[in-house]
PDB file of N, CA and C in Angstrom:
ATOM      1  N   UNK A   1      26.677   7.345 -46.160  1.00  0.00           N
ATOM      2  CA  UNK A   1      25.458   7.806 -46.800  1.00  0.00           C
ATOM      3  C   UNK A   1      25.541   9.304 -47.010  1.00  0.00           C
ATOM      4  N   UNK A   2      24.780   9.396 -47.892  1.00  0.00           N
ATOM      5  CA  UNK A   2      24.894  11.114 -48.346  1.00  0.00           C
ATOM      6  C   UNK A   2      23.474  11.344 -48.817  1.00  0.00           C
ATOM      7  N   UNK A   3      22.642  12.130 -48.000  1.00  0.00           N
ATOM      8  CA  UNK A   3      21.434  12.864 -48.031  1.00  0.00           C
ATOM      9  C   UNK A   3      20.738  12.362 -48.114  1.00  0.00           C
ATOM     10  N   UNK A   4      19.911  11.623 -49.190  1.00  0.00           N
ATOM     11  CA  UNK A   4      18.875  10.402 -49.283  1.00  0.00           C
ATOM     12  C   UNK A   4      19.651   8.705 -50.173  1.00  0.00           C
ATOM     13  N   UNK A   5      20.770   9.305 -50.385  1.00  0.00           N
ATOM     14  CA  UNK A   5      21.639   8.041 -50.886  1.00  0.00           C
ATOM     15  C   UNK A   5      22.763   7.187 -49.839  1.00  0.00           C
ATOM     16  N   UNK A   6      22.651   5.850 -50.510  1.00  0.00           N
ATOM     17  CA  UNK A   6      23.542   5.318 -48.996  1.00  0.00           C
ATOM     18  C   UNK A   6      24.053   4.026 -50.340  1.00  0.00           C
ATOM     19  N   UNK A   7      24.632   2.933 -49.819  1.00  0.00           N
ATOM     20  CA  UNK A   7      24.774   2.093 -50.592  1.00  0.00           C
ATOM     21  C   UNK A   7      25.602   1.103 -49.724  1.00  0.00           C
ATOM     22  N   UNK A   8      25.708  -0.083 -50.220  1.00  0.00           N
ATOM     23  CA  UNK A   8      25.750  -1.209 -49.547  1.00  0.00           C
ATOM     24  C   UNK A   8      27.643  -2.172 -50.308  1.00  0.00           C
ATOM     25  N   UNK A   9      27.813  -2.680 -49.260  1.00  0.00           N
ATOM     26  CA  UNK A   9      29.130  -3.322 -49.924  1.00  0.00           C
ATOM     27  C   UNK A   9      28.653  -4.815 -50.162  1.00  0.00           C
ATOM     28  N   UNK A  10      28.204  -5.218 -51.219  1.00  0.00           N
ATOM     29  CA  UNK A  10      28.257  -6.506 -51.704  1.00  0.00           C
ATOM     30  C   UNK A  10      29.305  -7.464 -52.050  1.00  0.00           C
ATOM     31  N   UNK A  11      29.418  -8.488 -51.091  1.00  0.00           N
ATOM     32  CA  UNK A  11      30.136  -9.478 -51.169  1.00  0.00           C
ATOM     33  C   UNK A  11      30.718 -10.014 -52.377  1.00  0.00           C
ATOM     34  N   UNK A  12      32.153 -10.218 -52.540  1.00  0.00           N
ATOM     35  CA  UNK A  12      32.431 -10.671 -53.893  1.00  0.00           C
ATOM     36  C   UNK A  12      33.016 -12.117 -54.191  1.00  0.00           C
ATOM     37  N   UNK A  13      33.499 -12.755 -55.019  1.00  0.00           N
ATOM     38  CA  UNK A  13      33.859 -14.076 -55.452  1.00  0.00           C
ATOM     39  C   UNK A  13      34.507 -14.208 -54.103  1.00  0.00           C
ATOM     40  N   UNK A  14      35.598 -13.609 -53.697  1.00  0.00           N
ATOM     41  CA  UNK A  14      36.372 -13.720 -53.326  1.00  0.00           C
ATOM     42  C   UNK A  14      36.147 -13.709 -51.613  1.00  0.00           C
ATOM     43  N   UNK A  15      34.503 -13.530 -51.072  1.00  0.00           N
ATOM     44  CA  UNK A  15      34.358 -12.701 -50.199  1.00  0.00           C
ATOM     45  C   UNK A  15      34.062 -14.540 -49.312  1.00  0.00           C
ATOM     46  N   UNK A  16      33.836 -15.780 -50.045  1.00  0.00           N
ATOM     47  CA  UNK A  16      33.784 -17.156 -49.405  1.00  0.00           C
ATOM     48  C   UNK A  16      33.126 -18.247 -50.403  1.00  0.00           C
ATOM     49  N   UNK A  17      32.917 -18.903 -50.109  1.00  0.00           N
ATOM     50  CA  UNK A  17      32.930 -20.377 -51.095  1.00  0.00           C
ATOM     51  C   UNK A  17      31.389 -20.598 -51.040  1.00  0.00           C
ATOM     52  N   UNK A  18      30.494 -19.912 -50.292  1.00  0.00           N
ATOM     53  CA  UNK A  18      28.991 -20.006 -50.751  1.00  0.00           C
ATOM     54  C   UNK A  18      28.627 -19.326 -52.171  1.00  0.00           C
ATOM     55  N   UNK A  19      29.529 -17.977 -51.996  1.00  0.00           N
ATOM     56  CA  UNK A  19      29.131 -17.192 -53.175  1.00  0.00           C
ATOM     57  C   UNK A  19      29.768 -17.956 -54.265  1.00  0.00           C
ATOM     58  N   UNK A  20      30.823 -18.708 -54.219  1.00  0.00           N
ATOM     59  CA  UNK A  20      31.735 -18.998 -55.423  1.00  0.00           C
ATOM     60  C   UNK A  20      30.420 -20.326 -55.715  1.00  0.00           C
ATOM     61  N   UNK A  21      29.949 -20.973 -54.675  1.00  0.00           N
ATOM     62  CA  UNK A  21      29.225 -22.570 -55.353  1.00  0.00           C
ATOM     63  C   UNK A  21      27.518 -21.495 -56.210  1.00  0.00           C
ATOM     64  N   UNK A  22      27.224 -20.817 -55.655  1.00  0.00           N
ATOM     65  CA  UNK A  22      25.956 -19.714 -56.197  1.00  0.00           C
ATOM     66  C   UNK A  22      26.478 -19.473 -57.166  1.00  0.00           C
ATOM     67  N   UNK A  23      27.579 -18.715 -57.741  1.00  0.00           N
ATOM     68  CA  UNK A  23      27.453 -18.294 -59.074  1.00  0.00           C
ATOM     69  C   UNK A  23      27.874 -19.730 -59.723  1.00  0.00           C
ATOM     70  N   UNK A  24      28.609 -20.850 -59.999  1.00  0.00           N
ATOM     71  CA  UNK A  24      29.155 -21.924 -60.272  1.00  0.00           C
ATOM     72  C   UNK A  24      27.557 -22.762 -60.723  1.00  0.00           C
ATOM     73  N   UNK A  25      26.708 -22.476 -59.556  1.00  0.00           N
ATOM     74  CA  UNK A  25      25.358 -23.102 -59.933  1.00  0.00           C
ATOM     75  C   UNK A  25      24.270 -22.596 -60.778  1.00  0.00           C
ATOM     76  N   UNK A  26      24.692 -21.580 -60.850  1.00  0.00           N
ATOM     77  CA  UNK A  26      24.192 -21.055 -61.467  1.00  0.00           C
ATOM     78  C   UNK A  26      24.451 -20.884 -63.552  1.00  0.00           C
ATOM     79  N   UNK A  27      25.817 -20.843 -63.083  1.00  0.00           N
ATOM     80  CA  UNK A  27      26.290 -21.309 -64.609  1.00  0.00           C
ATOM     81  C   UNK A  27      26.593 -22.500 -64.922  1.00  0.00           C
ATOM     82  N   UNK A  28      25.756 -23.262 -63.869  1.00  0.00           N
ATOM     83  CA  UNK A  28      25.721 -24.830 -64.676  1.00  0.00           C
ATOM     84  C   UNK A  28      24.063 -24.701 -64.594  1.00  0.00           C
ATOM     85  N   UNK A  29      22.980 -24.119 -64.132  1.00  0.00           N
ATOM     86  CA  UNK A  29      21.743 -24.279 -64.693  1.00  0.00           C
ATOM     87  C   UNK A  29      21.593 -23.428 -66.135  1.00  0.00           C
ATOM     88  N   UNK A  30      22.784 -22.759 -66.494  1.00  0.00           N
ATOM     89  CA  UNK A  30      22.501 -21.943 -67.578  1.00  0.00           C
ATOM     90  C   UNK A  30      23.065 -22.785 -69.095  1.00  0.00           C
ATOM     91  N   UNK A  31      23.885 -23.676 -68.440  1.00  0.00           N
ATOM     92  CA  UNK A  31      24.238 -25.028 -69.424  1.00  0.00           C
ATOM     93  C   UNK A  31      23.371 -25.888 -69.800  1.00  0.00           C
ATOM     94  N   UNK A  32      22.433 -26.419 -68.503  1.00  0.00           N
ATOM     95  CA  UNK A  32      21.440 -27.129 -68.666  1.00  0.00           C
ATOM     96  C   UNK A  32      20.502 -26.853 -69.803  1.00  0.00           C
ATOM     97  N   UNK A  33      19.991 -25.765 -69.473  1.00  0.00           N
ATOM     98  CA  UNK A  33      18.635 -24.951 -70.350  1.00  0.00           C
ATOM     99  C   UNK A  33      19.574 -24.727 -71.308  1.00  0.00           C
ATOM    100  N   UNK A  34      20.810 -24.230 -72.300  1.00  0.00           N
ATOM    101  CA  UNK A  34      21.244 -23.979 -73.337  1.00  0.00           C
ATOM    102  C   UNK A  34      21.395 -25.455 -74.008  1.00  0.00           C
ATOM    103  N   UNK A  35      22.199 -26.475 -73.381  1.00  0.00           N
ATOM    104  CA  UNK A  35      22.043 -27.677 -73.981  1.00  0.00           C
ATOM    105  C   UNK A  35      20.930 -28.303 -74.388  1.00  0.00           C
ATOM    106  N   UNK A  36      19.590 -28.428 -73.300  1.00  0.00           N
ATOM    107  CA  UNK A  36      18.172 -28.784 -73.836  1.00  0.00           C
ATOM    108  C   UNK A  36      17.325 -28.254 -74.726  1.00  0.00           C
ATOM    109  N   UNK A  37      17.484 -26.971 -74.881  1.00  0.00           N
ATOM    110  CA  UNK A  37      17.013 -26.010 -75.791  1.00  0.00           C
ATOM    111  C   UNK A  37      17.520 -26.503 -77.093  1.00  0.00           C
ATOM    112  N   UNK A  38      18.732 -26.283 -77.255  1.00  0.00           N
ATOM    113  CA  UNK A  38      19.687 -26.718 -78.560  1.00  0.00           C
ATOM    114  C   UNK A  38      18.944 -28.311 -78.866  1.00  0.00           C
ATOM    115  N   UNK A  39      19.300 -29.063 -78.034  1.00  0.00           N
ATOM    116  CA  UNK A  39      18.831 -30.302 -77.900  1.00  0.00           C
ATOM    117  C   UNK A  39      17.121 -30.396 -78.949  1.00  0.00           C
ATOM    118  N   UNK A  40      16.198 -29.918 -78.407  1.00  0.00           N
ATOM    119  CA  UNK A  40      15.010 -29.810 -78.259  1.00  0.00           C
ATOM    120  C   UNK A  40      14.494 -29.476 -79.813  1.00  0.00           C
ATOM    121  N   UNK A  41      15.225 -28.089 -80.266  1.00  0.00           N
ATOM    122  CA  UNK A  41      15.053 -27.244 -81.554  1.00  0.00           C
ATOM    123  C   UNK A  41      14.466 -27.642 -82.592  1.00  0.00           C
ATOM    124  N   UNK A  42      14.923 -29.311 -82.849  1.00  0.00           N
ATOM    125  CA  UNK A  42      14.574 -29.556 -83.765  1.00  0.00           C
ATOM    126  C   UNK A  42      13.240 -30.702 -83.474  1.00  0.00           C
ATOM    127  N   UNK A  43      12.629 -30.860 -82.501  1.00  0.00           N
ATOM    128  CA  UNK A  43      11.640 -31.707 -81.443  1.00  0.00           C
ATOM    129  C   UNK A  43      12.226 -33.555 -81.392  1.00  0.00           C
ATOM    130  N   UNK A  44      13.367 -33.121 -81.684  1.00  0.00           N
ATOM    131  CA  UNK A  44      14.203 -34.647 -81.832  1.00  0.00           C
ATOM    132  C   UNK A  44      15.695 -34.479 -80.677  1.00  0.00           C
ATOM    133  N   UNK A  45      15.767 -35.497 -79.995  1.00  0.00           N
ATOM    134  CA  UNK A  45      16.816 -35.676 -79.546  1.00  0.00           C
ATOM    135  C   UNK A  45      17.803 -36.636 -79.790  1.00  0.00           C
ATOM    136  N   UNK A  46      18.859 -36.120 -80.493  1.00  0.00           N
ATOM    137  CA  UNK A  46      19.745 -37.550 -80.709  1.00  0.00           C
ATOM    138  C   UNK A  46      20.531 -37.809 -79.540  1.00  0.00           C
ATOM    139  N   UNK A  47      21.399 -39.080 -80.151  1.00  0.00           N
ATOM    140  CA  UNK A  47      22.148 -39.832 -79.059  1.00  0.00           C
ATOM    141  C   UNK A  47      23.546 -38.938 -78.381  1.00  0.00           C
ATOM    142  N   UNK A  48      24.029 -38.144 -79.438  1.00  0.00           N
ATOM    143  CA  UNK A  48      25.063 -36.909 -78.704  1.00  0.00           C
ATOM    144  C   UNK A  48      24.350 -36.282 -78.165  1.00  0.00           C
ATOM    145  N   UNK A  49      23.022 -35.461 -78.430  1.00  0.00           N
ATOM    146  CA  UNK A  49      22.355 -34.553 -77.929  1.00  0.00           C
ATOM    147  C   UNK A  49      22.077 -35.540 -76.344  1.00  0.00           C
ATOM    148  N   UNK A  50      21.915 -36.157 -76.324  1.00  0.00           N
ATOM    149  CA  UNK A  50      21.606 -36.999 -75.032  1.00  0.00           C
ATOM    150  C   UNK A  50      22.724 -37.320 -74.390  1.00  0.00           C
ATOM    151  N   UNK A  51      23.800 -37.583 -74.536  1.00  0.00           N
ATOM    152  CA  UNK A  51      24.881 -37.768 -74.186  1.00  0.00           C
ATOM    153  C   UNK A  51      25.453 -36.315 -73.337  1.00  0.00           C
ATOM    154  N   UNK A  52      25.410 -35.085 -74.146  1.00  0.00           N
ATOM    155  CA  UNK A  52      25.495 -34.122 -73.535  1.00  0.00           C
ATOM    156  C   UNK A  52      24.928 -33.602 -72.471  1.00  0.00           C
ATOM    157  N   UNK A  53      23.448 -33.714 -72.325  1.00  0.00           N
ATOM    158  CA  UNK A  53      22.173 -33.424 -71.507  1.00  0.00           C
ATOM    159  C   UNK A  53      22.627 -34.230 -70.570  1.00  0.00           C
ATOM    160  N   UNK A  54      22.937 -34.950 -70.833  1.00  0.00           N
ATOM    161  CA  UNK A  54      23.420 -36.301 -69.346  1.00  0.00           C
ATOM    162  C   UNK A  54      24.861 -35.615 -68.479  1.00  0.00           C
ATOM    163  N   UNK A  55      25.919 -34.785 -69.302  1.00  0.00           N
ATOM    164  CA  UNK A  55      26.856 -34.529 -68.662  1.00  0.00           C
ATOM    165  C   UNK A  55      26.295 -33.397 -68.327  1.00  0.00           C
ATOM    166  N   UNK A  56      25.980 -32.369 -68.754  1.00  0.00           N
ATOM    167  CA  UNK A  56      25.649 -31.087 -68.628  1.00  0.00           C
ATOM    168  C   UNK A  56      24.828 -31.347 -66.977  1.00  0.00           C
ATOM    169  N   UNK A  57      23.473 -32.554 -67.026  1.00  0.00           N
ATOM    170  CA  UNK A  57      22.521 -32.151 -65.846  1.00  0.00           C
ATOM    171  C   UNK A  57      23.380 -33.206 -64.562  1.00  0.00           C
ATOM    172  N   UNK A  58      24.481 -33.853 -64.306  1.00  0.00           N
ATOM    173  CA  UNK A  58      24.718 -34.398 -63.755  1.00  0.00           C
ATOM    174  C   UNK A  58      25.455 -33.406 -63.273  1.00  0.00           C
ATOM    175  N   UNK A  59      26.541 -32.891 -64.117  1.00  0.00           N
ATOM    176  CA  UNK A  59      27.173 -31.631 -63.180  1.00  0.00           C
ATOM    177  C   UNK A  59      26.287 -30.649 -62.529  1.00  0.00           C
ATOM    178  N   UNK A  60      24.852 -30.562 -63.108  1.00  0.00           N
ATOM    179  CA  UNK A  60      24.870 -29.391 -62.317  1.00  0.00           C
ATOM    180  C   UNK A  60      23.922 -30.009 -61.176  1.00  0.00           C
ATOM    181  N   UNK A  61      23.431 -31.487 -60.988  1.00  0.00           N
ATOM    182  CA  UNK A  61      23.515 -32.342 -59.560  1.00  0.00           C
ATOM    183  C   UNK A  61      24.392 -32.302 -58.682  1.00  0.00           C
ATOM    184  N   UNK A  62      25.543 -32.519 -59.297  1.00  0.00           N
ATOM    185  CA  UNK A  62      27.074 -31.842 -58.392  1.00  0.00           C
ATOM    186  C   UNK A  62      27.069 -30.844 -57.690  1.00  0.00           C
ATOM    187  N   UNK A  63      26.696 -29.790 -58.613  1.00  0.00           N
ATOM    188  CA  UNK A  63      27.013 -28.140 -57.884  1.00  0.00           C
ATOM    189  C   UNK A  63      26.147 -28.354 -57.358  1.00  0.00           C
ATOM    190  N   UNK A  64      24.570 -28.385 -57.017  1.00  0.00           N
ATOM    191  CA  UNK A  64      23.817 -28.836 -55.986  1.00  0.00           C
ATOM    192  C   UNK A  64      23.918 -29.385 -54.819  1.00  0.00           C
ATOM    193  N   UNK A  65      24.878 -30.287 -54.939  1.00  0.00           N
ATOM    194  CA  UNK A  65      25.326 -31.442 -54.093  1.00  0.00           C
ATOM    195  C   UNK A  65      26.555 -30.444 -53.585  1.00  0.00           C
ATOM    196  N   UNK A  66      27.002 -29.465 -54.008  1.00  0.00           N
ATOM    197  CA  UNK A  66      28.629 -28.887 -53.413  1.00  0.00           C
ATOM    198  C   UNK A  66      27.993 -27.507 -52.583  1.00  0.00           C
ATOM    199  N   UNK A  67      26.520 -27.577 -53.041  1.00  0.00           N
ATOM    200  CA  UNK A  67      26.048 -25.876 -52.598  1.00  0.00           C
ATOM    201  C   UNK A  67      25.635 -26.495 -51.201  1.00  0.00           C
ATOM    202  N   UNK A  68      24.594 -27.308 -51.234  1.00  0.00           N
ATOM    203  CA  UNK A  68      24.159 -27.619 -50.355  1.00  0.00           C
ATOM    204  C   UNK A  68      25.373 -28.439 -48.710  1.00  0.00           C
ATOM    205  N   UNK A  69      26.686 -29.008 -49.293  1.00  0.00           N
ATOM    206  CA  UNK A  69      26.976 -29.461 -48.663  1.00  0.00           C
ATOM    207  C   UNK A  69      28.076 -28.353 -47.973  1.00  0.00           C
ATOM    208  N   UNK A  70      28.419 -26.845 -48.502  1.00  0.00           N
ATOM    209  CA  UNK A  70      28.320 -25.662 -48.380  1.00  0.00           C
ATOM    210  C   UNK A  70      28.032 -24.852 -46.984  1.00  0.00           C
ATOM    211  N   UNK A  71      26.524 -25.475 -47.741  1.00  0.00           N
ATOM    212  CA  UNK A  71      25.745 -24.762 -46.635  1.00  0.00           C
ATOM    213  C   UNK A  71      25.650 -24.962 -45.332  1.00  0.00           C
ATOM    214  N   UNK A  72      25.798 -26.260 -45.264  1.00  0.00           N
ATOM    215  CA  UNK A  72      25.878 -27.463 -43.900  1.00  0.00           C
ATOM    216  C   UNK A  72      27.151 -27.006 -43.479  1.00  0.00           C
ATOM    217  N   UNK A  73      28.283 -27.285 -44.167  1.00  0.00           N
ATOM    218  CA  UNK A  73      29.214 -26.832 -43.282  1.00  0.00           C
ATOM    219  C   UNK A  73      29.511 -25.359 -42.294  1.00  0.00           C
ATOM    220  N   UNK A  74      28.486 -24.465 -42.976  1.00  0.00           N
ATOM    221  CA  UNK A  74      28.137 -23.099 -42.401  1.00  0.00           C
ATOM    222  C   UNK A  74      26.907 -22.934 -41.063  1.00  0.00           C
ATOM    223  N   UNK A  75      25.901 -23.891 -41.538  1.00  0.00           N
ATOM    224  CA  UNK A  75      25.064 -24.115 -40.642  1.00  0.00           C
ATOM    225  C   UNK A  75      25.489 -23.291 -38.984  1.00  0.00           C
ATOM    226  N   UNK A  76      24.461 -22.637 -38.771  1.00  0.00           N
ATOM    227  CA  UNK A  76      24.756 -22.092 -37.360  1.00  0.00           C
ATOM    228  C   UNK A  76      26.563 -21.565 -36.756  1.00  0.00           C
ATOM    229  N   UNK A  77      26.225 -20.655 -37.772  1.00  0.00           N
ATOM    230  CA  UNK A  77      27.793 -20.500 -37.557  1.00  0.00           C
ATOM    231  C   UNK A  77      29.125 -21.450 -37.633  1.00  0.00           C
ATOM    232  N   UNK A  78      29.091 -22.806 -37.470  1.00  0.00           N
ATOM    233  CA  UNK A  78      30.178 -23.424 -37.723  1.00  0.00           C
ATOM    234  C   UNK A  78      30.936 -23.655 -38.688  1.00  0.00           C
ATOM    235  N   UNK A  79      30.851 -23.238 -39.585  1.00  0.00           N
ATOM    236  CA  UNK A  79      32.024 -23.453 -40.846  1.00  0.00           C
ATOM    237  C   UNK A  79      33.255 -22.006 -40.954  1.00  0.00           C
ATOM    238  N   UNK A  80      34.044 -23.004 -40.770  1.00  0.00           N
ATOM    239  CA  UNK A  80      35.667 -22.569 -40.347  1.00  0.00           C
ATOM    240  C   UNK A  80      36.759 -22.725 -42.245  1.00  0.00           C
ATOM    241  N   UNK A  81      35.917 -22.194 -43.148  1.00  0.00           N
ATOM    242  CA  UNK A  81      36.480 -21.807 -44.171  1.00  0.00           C
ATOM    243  C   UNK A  81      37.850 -21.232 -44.302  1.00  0.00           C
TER     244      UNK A  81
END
């Protein structure tokens, strides 16, 4: 720190596999909302447009399912990454 400034070391991709499933989930909720949106535009959804929405929100059930199971393995200190 220096006088009234200090600053912090933020963890990076590389820093463990919570941060890697957080950003991963994050750019699959940003698929979601871009596919439904697109989807939506025209207040019609077709059968590709649905087809997509189906892969797009299932993966990002996955990353959900990989964050959370993540997390458990960390739970109270025990995850040996």
């Amino acid at each position: 720190a220096h006088g009234n400034a200090g600053w912090f070391e933020l963890p990076s991709a590389d820093s463990g596999e919570m941060l890697d499933d957080i950003v991963a989930l994050g750019q699959k909720f940003v698929d979601m909302n871009s596919t439904t949106l697109a989807a939506i535009a025209d207040k019609r959804i077709t059968g590709d447009e649905y087809k997509a929405m189906q892969k797009v929100g299932l993966a990002l059930i996955g990353q959900v399912q990989k964050t959370i199971a993540t997390a458990e393995a960390m739970k109270d200190g025990e995850y040996v990454g």
